[in-house]
C-alpha atoms as a PDB file:
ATOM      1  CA  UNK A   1       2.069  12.580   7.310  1.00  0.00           C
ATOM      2  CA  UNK A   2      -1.400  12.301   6.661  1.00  0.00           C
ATOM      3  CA  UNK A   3      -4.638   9.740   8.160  1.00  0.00           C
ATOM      4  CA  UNK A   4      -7.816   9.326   6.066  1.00  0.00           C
ATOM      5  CA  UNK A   5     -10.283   6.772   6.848  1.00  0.00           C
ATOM      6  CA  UNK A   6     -12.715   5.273   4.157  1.00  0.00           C
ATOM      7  CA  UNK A   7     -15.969   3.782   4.775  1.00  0.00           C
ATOM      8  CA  UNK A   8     -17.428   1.662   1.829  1.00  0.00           C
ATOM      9  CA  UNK A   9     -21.237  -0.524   1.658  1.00  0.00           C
ATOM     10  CA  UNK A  10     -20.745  -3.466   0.347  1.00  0.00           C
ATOM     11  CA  UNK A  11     -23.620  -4.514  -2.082  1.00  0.00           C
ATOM     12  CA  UNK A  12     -25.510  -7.710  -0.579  1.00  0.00           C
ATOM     13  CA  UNK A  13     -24.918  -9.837  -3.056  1.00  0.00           C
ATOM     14  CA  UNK A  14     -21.442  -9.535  -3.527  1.00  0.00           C
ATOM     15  CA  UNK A  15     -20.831 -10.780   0.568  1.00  0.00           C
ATOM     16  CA  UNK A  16     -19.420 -14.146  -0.771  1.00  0.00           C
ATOM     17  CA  UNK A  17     -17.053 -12.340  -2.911  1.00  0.00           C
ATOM     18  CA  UNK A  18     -15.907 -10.002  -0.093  1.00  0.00           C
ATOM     19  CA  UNK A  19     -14.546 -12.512   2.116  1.00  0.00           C
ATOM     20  CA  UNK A  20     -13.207 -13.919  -0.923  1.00  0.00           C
ATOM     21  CA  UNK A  21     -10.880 -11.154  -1.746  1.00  0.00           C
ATOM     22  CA  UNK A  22     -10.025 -10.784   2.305  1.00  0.00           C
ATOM     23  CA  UNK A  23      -8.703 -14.354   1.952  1.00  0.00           C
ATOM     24  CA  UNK A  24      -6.779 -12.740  -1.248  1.00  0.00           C
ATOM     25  CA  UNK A  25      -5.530 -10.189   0.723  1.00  0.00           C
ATOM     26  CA  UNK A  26      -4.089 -12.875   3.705  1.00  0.00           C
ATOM     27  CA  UNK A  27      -2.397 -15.089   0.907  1.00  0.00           C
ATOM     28  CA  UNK A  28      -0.626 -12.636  -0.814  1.00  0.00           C
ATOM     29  CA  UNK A  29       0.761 -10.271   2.085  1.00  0.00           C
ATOM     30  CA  UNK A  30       4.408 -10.196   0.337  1.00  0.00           C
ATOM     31  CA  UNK A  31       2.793  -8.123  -2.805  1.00  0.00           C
ATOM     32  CA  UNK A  32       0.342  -6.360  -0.704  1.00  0.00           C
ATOM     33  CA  UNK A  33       3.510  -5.091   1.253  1.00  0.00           C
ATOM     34  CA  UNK A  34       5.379  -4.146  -2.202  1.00  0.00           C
ATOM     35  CA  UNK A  35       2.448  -2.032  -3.327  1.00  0.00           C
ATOM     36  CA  UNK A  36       1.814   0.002   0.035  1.00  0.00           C
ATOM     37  CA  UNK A  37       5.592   0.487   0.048  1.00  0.00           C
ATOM     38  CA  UNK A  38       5.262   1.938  -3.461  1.00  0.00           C
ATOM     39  CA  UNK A  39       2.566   4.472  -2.347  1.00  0.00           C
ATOM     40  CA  UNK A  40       4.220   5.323   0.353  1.00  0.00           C
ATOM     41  CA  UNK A  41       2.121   3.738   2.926  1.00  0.00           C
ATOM     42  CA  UNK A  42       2.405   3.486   6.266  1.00  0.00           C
ATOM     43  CA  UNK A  43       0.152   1.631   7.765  1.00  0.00           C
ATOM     44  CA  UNK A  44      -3.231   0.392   5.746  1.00  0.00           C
ATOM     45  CA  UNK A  45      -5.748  -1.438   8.354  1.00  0.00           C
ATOM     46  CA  UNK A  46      -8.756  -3.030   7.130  1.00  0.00           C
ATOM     47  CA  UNK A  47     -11.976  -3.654   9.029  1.00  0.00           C
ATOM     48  CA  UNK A  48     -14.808  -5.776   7.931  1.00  0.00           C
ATOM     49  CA  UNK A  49     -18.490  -4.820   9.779  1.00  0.00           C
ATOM     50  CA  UNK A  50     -21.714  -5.669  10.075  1.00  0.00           C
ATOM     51  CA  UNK A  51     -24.311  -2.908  10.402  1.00  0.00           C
ATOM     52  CA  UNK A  52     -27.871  -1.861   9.837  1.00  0.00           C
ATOM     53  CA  UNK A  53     -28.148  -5.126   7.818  1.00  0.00           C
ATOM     54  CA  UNK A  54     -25.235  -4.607   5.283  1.00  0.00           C
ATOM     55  CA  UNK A  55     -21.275  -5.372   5.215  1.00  0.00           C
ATOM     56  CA  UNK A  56     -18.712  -2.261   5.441  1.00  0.00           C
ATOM     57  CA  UNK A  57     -14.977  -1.934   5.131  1.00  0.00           C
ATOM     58  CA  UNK A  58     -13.158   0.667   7.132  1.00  0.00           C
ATOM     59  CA  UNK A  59      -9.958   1.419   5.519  1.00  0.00           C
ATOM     60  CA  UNK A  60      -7.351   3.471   7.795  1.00  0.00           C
ATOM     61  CA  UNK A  61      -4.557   4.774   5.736  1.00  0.00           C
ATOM     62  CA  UNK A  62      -1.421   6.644   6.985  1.00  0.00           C
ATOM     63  CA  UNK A  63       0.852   7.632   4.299  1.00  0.00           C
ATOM     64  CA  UNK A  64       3.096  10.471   3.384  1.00  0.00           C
ATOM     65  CA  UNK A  65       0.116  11.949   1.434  1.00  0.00           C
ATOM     66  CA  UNK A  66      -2.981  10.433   0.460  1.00  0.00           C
ATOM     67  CA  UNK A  67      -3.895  11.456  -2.800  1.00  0.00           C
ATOM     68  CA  UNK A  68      -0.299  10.097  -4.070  1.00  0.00           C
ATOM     69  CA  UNK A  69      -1.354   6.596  -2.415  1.00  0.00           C
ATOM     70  CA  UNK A  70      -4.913   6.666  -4.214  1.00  0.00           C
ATOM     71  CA  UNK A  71      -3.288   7.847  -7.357  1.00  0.00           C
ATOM     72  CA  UNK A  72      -0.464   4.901  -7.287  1.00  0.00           C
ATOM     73  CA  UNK A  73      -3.072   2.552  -6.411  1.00  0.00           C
ATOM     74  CA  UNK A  74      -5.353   3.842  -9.111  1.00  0.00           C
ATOM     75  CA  UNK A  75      -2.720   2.868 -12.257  1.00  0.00           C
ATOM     76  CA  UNK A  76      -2.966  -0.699 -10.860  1.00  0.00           C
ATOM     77  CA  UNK A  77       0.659  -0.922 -11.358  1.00  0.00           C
ATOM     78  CA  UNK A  78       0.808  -4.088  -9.453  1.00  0.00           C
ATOM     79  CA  UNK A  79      -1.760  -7.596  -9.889  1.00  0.00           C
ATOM     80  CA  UNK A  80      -2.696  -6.878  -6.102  1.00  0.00           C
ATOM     81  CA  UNK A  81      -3.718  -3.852  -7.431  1.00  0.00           C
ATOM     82  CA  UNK A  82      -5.751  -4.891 -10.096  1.00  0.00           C
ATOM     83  CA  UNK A  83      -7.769  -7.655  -7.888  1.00  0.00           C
ATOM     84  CA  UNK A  84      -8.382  -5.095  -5.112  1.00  0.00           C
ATOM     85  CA  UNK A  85      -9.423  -2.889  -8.392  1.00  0.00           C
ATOM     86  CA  UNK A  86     -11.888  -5.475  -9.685  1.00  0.00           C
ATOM     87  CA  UNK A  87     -12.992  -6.254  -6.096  1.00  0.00           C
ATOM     88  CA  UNK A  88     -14.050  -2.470  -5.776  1.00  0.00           C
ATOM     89  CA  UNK A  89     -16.180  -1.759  -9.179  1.00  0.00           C
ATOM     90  CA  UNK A  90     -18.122  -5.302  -8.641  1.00  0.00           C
ATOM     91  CA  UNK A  91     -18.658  -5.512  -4.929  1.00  0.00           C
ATOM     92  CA  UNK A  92     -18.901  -1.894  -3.300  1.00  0.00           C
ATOM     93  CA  UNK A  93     -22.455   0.390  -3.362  1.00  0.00           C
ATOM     94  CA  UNK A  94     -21.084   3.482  -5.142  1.00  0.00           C
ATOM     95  CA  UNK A  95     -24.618   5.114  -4.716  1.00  0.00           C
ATOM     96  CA  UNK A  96     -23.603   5.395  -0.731  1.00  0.00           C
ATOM     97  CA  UNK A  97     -21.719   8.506   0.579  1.00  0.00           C
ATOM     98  CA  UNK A  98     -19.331   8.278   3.479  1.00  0.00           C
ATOM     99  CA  UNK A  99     -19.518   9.800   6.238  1.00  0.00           C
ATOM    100  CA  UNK A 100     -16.413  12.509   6.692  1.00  0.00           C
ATOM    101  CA  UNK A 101     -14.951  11.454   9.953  1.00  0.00           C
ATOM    102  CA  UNK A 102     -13.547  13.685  11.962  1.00  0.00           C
ATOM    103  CA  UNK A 103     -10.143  12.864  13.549  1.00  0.00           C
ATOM    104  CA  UNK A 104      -8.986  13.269  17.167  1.00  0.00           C
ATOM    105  CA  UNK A 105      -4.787  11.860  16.840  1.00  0.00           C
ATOM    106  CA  UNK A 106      -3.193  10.808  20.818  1.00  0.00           C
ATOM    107  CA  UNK A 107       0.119   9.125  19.686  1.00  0.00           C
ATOM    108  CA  UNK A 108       3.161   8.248  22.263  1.00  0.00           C
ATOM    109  CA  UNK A 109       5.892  10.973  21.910  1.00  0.00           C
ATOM    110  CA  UNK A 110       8.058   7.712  21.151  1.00  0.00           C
ATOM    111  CA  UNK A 111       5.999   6.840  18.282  1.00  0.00           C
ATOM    112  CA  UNK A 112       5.663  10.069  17.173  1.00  0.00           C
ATOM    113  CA  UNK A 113       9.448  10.421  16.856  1.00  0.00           C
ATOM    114  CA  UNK A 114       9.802   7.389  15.309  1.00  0.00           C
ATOM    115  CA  UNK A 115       7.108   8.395  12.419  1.00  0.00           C
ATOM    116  CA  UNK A 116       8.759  12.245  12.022  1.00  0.00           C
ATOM    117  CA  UNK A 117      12.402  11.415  12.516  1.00  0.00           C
END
């Protein structure tokens, strides 16, 4: 089981088109499920922020490996895909590099044998 989280700048003038493709996201939870299911996803949390003047997403992914999930999501086998896709090369600031985040995991032995059983 692996845990990355992303941090991405969103370019100021795409803002509109941000919240946009979060109300995307909301309306179509039934394909958003099918696709994270296909990557073998876990859990994918999404966190919209305001900061030093710009807009960031968090992403939190926990899947059974990480790379796999990026590749899936990469063919944009399914039309979530492909929005989320088109969302990314118009709206986030390539030019900024994430922070790596380092990781500090407490998780309930219950929930921990529910995950690794």
């Amino acid at each position: 089981m692996e845990r990355k989280l992303f941090k991405y700048r969103i370019l100021p003038e795409k803002v509109e088109q941000l919240h946009q493709w979060m109300q995307t996201l909301n309306s179509r939870k039934e394909e958003l499920l099918q696709t994270i299911e296909h990557e073998k996803v876990y859990i994918e949390n999404i966190f919209l922020s305001e900061e030093e003047g710009f807009h960031w997403l968090y992403f939190y992914m926990l899947a059974d490996d990480i790379e796999f999930a990026l590749e899936q999501y990469a063919k944009g086998i399914f039309e979530i895909d492909r929005i989320h896709l088109g969302f990314a090369k118009e709206c986030i600031d390539f030019d900024y590099t994430a922070p790596n985040f380092k990781e500090m995991v407490y998780i309930s032995r219950q929930t921990d044998r529910i995950i690794n059983d």
